[in-house]
C-alpha atoms as a PDB file:
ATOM      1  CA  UNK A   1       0.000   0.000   0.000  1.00  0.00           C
ATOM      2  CA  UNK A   2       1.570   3.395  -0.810  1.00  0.00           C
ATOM      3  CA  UNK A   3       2.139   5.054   2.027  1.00  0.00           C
ATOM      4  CA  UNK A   4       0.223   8.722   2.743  1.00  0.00           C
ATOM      5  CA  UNK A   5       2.124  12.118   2.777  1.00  0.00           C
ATOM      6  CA  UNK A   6       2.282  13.588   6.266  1.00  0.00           C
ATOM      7  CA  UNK A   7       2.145  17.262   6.726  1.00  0.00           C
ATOM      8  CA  UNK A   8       2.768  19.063   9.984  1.00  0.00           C
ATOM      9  CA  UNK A   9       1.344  22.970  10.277  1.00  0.00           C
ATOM     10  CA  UNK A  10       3.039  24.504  13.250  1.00  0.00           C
ATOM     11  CA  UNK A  11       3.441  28.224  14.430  1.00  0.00           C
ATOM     12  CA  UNK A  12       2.975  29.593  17.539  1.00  0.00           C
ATOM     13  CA  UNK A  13      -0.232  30.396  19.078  1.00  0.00           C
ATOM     14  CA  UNK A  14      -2.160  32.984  17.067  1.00  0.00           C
ATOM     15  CA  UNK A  15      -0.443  32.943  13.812  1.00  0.00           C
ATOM     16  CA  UNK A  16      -3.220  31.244  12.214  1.00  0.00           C
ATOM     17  CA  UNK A  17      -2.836  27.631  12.004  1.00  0.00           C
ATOM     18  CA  UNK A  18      -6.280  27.116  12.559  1.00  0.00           C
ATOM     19  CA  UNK A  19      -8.115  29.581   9.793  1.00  0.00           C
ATOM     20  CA  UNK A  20      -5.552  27.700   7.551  1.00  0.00           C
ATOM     21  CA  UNK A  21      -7.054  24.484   8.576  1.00  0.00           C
ATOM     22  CA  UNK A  22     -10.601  25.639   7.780  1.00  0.00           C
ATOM     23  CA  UNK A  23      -9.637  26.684   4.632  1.00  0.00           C
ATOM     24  CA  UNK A  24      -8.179  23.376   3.770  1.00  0.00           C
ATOM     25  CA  UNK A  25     -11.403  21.753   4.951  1.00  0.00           C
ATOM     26  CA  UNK A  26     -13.750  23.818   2.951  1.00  0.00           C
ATOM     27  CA  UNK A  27     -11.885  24.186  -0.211  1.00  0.00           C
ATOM     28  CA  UNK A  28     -12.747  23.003  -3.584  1.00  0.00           C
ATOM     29  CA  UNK A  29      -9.547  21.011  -3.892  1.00  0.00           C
ATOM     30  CA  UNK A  30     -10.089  17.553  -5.010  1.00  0.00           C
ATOM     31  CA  UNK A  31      -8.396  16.206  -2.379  1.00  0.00           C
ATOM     32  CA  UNK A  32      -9.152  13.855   0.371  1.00  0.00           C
ATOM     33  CA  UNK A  33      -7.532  15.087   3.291  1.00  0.00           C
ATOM     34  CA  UNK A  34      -7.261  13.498   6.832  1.00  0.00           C
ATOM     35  CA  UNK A  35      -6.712  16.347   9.593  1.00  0.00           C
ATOM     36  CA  UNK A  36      -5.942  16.014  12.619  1.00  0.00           C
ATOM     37  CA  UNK A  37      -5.905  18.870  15.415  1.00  0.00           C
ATOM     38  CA  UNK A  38      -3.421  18.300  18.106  1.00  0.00           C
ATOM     39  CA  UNK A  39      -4.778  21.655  20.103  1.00  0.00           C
ATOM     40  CA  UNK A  40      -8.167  22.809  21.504  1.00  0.00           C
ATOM     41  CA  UNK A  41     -10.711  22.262  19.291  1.00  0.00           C
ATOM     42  CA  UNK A  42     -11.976  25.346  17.544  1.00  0.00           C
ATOM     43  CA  UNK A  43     -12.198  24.130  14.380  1.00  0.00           C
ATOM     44  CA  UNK A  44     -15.700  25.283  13.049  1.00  0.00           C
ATOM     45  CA  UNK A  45     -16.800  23.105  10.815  1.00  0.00           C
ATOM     46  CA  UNK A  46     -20.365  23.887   8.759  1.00  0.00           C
ATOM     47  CA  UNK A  47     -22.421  21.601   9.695  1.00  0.00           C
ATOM     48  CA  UNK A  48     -24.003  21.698   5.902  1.00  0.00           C
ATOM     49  CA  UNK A  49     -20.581  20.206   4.955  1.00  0.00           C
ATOM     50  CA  UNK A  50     -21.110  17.333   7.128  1.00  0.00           C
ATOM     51  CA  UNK A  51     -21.968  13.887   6.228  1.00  0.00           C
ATOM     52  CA  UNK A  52     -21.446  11.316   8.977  1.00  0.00           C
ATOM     53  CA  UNK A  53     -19.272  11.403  12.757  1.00  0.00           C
ATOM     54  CA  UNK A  54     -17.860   8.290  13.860  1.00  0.00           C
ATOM     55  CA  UNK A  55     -16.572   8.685  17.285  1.00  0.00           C
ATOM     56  CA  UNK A  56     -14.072  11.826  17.370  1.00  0.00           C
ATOM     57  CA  UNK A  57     -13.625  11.668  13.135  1.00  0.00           C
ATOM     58  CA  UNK A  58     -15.603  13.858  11.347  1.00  0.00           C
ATOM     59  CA  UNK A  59     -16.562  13.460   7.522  1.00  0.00           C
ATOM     60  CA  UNK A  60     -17.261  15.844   5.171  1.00  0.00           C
ATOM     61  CA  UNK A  61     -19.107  15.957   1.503  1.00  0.00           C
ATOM     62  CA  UNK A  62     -15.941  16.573  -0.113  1.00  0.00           C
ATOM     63  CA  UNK A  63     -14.023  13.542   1.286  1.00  0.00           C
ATOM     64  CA  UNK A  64     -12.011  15.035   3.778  1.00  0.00           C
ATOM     65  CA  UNK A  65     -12.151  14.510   7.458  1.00  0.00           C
ATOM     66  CA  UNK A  66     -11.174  15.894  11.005  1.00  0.00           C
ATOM     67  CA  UNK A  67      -9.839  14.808  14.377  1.00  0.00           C
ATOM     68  CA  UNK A  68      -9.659  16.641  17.071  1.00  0.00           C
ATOM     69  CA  UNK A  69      -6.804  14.729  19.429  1.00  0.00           C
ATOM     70  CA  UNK A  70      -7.174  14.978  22.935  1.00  0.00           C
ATOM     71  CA  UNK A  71      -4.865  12.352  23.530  1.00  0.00           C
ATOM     72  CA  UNK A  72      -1.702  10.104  22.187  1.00  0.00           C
ATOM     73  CA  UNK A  73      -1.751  11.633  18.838  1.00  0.00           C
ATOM     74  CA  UNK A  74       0.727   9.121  17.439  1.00  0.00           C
ATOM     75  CA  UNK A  75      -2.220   6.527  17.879  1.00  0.00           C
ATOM     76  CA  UNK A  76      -4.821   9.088  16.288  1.00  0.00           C
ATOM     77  CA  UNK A  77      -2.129   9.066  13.579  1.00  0.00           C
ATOM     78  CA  UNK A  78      -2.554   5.363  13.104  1.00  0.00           C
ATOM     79  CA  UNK A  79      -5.919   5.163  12.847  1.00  0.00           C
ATOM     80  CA  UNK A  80      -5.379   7.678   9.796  1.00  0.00           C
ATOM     81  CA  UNK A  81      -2.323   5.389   8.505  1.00  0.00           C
ATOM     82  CA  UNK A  82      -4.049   2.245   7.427  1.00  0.00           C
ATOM     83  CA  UNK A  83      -6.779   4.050   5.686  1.00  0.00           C
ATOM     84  CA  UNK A  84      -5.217   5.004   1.911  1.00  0.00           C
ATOM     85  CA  UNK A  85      -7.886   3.801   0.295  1.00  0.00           C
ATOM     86  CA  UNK A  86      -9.772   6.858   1.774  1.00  0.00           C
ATOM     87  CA  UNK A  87      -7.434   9.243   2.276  1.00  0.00           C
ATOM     88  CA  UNK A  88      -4.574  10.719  -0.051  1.00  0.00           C
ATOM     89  CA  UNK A  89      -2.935  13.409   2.247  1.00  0.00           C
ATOM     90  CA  UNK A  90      -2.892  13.691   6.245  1.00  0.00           C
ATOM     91  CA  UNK A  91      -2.396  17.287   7.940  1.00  0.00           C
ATOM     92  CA  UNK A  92      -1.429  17.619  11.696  1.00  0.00           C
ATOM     93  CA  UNK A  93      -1.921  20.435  12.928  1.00  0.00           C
ATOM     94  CA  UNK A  94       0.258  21.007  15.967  1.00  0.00           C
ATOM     95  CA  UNK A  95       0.249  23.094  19.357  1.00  0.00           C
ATOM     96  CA  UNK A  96       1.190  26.399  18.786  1.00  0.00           C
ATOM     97  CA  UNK A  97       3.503  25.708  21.941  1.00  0.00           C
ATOM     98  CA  UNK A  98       4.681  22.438  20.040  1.00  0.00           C
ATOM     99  CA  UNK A  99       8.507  21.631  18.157  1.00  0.00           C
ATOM    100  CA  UNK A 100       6.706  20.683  14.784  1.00  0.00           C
ATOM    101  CA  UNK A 101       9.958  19.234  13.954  1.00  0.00           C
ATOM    102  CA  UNK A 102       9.536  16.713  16.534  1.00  0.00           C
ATOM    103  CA  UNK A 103       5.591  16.568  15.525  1.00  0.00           C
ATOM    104  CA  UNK A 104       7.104  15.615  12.137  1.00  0.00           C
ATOM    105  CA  UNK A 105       8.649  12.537  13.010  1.00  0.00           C
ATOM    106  CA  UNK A 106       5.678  10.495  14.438  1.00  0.00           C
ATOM    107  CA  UNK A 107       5.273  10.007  10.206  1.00  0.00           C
ATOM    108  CA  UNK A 108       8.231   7.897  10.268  1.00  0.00           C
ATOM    109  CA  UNK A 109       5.969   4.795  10.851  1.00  0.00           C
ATOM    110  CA  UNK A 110       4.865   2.167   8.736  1.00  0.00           C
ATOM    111  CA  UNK A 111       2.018   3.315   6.427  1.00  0.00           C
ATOM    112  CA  UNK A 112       3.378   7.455   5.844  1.00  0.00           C
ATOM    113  CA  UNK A 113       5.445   9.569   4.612  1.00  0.00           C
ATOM    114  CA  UNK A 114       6.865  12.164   6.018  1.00  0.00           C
ATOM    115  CA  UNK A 115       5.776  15.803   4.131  1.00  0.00           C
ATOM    116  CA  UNK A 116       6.778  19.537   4.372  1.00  0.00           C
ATOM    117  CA  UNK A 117       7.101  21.012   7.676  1.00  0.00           C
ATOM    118  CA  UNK A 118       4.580  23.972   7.374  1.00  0.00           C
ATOM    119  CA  UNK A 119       5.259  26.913   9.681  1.00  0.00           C
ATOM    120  CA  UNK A 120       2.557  29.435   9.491  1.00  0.00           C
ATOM    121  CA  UNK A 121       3.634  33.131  11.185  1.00  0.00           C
ATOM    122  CA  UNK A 122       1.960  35.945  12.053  1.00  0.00           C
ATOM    123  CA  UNK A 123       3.696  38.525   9.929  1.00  0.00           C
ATOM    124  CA  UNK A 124       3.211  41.312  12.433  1.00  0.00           C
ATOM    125  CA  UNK A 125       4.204  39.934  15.245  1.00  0.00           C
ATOM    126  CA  UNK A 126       6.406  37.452  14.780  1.00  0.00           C
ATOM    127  CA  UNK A 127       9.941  39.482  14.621  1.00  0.00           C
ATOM    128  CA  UNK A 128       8.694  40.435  18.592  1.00  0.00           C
ATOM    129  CA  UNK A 129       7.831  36.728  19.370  1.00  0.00           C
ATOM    130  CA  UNK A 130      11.342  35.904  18.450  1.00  0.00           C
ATOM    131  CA  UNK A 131      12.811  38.524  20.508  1.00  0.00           C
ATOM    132  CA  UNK A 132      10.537  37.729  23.426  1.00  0.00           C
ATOM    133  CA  UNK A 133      13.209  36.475  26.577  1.00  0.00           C
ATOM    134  CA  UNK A 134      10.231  34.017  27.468  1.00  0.00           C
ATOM    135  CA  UNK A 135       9.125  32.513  23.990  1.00  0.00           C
ATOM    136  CA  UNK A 136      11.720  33.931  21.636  1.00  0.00           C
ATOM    137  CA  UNK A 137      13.798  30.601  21.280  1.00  0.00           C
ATOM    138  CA  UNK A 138      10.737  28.340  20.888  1.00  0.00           C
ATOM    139  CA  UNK A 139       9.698  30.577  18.074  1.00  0.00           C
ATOM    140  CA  UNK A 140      12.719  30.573  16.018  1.00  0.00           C
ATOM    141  CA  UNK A 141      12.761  26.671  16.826  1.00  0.00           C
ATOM    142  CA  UNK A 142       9.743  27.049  14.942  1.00  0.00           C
ATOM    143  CA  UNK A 143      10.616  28.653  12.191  1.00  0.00           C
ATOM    144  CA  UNK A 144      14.028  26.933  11.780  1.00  0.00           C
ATOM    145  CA  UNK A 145      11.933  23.569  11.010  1.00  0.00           C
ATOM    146  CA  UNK A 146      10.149  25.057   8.150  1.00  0.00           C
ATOM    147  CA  UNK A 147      10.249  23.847   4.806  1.00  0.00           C
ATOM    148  CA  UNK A 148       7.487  25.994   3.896  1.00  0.00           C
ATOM    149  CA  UNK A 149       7.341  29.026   6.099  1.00  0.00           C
ATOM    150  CA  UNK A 150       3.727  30.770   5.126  1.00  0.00           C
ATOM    151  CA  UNK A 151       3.462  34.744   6.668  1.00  0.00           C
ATOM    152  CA  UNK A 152       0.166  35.582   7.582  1.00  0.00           C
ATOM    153  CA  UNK A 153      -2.476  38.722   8.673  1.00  0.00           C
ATOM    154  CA  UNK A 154      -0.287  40.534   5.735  1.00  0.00           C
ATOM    155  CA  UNK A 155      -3.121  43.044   6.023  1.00  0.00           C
ATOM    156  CA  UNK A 156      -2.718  43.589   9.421  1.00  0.00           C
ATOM    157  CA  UNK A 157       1.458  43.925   8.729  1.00  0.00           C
ATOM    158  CA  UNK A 158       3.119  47.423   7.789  1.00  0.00           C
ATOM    159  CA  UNK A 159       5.568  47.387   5.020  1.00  0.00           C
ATOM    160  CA  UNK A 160       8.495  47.396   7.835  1.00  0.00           C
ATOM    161  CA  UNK A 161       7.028  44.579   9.425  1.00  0.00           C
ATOM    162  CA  UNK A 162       6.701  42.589   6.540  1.00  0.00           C
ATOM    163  CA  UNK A 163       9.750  43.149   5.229  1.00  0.00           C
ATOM    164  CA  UNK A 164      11.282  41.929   8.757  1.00  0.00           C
ATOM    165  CA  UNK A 165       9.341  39.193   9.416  1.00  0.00           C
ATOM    166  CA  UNK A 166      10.810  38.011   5.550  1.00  0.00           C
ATOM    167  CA  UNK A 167      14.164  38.552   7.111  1.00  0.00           C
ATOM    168  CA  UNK A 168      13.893  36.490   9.878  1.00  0.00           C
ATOM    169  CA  UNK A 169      12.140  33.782   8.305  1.00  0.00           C
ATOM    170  CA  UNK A 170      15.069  33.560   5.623  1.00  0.00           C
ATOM    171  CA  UNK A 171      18.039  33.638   8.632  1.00  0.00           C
ATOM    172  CA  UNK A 172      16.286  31.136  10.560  1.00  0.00           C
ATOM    173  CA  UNK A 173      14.811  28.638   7.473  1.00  0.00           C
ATOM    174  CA  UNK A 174      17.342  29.413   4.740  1.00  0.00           C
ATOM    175  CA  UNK A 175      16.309  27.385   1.759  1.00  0.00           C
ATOM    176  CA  UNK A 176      12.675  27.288   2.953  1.00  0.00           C
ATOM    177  CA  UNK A 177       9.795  28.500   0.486  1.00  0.00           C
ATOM    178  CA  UNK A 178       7.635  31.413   1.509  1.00  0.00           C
ATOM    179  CA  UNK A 179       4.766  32.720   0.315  1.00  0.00           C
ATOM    180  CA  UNK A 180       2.063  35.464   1.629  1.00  0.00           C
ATOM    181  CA  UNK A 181      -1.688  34.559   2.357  1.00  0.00           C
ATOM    182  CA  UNK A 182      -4.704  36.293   3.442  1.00  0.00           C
ATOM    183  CA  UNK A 183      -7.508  35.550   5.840  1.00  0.00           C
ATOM    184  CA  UNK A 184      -6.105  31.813   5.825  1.00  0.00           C
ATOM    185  CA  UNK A 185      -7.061  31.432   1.454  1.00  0.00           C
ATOM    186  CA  UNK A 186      -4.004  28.766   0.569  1.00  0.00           C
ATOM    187  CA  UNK A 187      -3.639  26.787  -2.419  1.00  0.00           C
ATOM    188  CA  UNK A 188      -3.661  23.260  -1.422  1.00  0.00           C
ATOM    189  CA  UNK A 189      -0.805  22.675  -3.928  1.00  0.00           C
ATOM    190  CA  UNK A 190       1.224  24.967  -2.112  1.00  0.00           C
ATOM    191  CA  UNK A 191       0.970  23.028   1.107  1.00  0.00           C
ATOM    192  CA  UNK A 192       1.477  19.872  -0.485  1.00  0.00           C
ATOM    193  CA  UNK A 193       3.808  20.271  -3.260  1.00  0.00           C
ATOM    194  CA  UNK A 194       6.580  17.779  -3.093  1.00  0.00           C
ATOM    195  CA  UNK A 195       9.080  20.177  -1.442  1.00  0.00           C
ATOM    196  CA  UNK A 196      12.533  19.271  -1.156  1.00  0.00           C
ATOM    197  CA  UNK A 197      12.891  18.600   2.741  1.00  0.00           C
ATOM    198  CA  UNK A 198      16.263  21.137   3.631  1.00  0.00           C
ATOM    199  CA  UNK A 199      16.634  19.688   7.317  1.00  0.00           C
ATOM    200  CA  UNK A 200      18.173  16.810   8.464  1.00  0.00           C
ATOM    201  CA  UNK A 201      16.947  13.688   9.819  1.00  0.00           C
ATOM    202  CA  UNK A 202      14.181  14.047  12.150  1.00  0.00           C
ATOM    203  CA  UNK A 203      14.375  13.429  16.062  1.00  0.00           C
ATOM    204  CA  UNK A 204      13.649   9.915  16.968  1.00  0.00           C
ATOM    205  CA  UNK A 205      10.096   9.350  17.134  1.00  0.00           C
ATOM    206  CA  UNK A 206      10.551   8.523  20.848  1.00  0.00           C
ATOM    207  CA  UNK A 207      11.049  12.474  21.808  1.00  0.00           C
ATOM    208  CA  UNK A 208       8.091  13.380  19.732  1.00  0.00           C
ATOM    209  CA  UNK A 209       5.991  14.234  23.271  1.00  0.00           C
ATOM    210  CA  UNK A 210       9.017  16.172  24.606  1.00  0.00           C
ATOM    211  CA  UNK A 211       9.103  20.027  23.703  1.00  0.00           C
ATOM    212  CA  UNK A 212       9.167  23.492  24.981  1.00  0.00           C
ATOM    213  CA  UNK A 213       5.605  23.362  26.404  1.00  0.00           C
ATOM    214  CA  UNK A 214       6.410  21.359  29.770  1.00  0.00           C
ATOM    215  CA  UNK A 215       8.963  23.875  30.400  1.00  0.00           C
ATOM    216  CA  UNK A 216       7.288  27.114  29.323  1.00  0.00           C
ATOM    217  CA  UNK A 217       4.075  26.819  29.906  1.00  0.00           C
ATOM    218  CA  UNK A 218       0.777  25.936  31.823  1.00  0.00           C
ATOM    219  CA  UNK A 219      -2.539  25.353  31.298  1.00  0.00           C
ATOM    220  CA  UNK A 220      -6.252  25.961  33.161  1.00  0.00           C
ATOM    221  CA  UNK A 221      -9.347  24.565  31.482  1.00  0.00           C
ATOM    222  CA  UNK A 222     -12.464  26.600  32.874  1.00  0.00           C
ATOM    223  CA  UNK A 223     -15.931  24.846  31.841  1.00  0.00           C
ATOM    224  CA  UNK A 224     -19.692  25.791  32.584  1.00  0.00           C
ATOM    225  CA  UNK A 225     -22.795  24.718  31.665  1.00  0.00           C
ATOM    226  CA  UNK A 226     -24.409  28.451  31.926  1.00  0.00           C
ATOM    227  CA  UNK A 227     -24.605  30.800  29.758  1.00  0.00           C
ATOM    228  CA  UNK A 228     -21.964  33.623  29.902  1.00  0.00           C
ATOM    229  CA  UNK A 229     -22.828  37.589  29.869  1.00  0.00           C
ATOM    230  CA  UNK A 230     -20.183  37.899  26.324  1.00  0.00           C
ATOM    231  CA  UNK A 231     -18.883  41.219  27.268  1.00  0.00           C
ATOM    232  CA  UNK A 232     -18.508  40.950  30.860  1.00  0.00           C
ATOM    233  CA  UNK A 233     -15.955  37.945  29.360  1.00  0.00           C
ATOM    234  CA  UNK A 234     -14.107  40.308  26.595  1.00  0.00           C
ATOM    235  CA  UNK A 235     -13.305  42.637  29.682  1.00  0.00           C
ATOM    236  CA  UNK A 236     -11.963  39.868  31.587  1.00  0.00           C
ATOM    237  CA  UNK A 237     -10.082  38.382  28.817  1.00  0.00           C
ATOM    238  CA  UNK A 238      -8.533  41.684  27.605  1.00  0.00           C
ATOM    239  CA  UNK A 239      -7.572  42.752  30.744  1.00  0.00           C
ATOM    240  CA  UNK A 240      -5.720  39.601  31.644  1.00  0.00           C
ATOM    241  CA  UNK A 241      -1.671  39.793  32.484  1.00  0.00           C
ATOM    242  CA  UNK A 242       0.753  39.802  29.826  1.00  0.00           C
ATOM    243  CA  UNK A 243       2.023  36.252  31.517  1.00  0.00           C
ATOM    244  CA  UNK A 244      -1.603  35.430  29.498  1.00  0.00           C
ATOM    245  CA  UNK A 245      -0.351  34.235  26.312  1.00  0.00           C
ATOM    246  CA  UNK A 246      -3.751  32.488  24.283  1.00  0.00           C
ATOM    247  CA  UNK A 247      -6.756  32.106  25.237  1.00  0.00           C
ATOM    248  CA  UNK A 248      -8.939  30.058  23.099  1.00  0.00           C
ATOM    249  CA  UNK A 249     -12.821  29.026  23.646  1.00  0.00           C
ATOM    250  CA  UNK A 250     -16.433  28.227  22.524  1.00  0.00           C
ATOM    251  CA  UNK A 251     -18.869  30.335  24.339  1.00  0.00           C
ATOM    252  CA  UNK A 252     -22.650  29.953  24.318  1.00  0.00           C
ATOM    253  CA  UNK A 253     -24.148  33.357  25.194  1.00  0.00           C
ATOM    254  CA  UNK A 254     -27.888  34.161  26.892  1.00  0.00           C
ATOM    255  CA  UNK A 255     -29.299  35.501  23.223  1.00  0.00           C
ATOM    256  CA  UNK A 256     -28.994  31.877  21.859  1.00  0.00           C
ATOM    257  CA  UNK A 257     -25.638  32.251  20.167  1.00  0.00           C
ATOM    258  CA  UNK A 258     -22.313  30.624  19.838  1.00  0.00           C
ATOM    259  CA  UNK A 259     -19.057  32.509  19.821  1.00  0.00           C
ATOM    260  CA  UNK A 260     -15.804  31.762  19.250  1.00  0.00           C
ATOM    261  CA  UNK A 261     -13.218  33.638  21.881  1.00  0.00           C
ATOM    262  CA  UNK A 262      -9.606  34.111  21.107  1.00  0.00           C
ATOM    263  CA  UNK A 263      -7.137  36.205  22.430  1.00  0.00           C
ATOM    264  CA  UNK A 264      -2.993  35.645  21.235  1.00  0.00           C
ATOM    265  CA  UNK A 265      -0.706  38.566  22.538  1.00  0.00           C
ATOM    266  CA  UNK A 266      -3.159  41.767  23.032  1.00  0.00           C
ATOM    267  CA  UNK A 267      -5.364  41.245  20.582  1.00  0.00           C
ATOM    268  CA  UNK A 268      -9.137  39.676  22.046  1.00  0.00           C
ATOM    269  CA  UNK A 269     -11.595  38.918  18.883  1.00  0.00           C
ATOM    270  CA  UNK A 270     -15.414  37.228  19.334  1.00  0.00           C
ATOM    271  CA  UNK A 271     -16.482  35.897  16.162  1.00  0.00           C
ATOM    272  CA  UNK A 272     -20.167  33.820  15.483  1.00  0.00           C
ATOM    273  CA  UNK A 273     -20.814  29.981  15.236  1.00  0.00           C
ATOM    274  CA  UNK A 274     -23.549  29.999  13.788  1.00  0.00           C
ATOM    275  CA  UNK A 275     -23.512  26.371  12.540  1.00  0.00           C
ATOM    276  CA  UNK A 276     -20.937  24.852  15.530  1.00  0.00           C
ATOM    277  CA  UNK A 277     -22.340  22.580  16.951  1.00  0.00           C
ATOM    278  CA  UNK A 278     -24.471  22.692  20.103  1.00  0.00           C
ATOM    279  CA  UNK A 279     -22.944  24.580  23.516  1.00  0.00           C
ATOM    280  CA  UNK A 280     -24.631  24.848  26.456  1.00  0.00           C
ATOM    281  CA  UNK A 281     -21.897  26.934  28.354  1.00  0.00           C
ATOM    282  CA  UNK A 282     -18.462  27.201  27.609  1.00  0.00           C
ATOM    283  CA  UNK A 283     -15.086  25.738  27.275  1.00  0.00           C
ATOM    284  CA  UNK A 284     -12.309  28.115  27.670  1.00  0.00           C
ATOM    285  CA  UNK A 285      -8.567  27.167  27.667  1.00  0.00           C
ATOM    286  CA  UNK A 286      -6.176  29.444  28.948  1.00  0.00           C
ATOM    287  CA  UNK A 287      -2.326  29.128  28.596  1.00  0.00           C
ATOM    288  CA  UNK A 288       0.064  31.203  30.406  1.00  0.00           C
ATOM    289  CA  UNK A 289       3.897  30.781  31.254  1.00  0.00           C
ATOM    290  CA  UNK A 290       4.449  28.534  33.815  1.00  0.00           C
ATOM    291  CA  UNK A 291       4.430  29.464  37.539  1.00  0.00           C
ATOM    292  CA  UNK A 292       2.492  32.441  36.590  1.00  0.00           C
ATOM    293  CA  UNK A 293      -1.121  31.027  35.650  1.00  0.00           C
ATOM    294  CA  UNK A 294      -3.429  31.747  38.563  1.00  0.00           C
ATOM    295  CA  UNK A 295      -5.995  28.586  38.096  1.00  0.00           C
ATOM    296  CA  UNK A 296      -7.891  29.642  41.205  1.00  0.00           C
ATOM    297  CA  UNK A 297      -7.926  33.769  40.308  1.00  0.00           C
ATOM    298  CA  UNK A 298      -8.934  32.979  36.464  1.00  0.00           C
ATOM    299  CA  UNK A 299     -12.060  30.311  37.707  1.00  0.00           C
ATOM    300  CA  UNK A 300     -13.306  33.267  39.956  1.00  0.00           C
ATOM    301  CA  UNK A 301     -13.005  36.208  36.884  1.00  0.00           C
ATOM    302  CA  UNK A 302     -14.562  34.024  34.843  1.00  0.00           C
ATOM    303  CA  UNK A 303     -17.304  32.724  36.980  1.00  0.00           C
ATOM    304  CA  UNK A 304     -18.699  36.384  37.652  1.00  0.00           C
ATOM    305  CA  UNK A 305     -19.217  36.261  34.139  1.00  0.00           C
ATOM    306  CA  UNK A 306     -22.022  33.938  34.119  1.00  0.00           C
ATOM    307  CA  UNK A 307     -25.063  35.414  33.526  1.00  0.00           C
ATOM    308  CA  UNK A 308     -26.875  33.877  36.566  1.00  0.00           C
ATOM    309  CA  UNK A 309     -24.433  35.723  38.910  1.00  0.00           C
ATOM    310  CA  UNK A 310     -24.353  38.866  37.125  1.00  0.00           C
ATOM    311  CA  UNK A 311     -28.555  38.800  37.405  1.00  0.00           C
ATOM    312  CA  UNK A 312     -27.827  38.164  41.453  1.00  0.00           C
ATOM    313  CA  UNK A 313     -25.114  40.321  41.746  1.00  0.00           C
END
């Protein structure tokens, strides 16, 4: 059986890994893609597009599929592995806090290939990421994996800040391809053309799990099955300590909507869902540099946000 082409999309958090992912999912490519999401899930698929869920794997019209991983996502990748017949090209989509380099490897198993290392980066930020004394060597670990380096939020990027971020992408990926895209619109053959790989061999599948994350960064998970007051959250989120560095959720607000809530860096953003699928609350995941995430202090700023103790209050 020939084996399928693994590619791994990393950046850190924000650059837009996920819109990419979206795009790849809706587009009119021909292609039968597996994906799988080894982050919090806000993927938002259209629920026209979908045709059938088995367990965690969902399938659309156009043949491709999604997983969100919550777990081992070396076994998620060999559920994916024996399946050629269905699929012609599998996508992982790694932690924005993730060494995609060492994401990369797990496709040195029987049944795939490995593919281009994508590394998607915010091209208005990222020349501060990589000077940040906290993140900074994570995020030109990043970059230095890429075969592919794609710049995004172009339109959000001066002409200075483009022209650095094309800089530091070239010193840290020399030899990679780069290429400019807007609001997440890719060409699929971009992504998957058969790039020349320009690093060496690839860590041993056996340090795949072990990256920058443990020792960076922390994590809180804040659930609720209430309904949240939207804007009492936005203050919350966009006042939260720099130490703050994502904060990604699915929020079901008292007017009968779902949102989606991001914040990377300083920028908070609370876009519809119209066609996500149900909510009853919300799942919020916070990540923050380690020692510095206050579980106990975020569970009570977000709490007061419900709209049951706002109507007591």
């Amino acid at each position: 059986m020939t084996p399928i082409p693994v590619t791994t999309i990393g950046g850190y958090l924000g650059a837009g890994k996920t819109t990419l992912v979206n795009g790849l999912l809706a587009g009119d490519h021909g292609l039968r893609i597996g994906v799988l999401v080894n982050d919090f899930g806000a993927i938002s698929i259209d629920e026209k597009l979908i045709v059938s869920r088995d367990d965690d794997i969902v399938t659309l019209a156009n043949g491709c599929a999604c997983c969100s991983v919550a777990g081992d996502l070396a076994m998620a990748l060999d559920r994916f592995a024996g399946r050629a017949d269905r699929y012609e090209q599998i996508v992982i989509e790694a932690s924005g806090v993730a060494d995609p380099a060492r994401i990369a490897a797990l496709a040195n198993s029987p049944g795939l290939s490995p593919g281009a290392i994508v590394v998607v980066a915010d091209a208005a930020t990222v020349r501060a990421r990589a000077r940040d004394k906290f993140v900074g060597s994570l995020v030109r670990r990043q970059l230095a994996a890429a075969d592919l380096v794609v710049l995004t939020k172009i339109d959000l990027a001066g002409p200075a800040d483009l022209k650095d971020a094309r800089s530091l992408a070239t010193a840290q990926a020399p030899g990679a391809r780069m290429i400019d895209v807007l609001q997440g619109r890719v060409d699929a053959g971009d992504l998957f053309a058969d790039i020349r790989a320009r690093r060496g061999r690839l860590p041993a599948c056996e340090s795949a799990g072990v990256d920058a994350a443990t020792s960076l960064f922390a994590s809180h998970v804040w659930r609720t099955d209430a309904p949240v007051d939207i804007e009492a959250l936005r203050t919350v989120v966009t006042g939260l300590p720099d130490s703050i560095v994502r904060v990604k959720g699915i929020v079901a607000t008292g007017a009968g909507r779902r949102v989606a809530l991001h914040r990377a860096g300083e920028v908070v953003s609370i876009d519809p869902l119209e066609d996500a699928p149900d909510t009853r609350g919300a799942e919020i995941v916070v990540i923050g540099r380690l020692g510095r995430l206050d579980a106990t202090q975020l569970d009570g700023a977000f709490g007061a946000c419900l709209l049951q103790s706002r109507t007591h209050s």
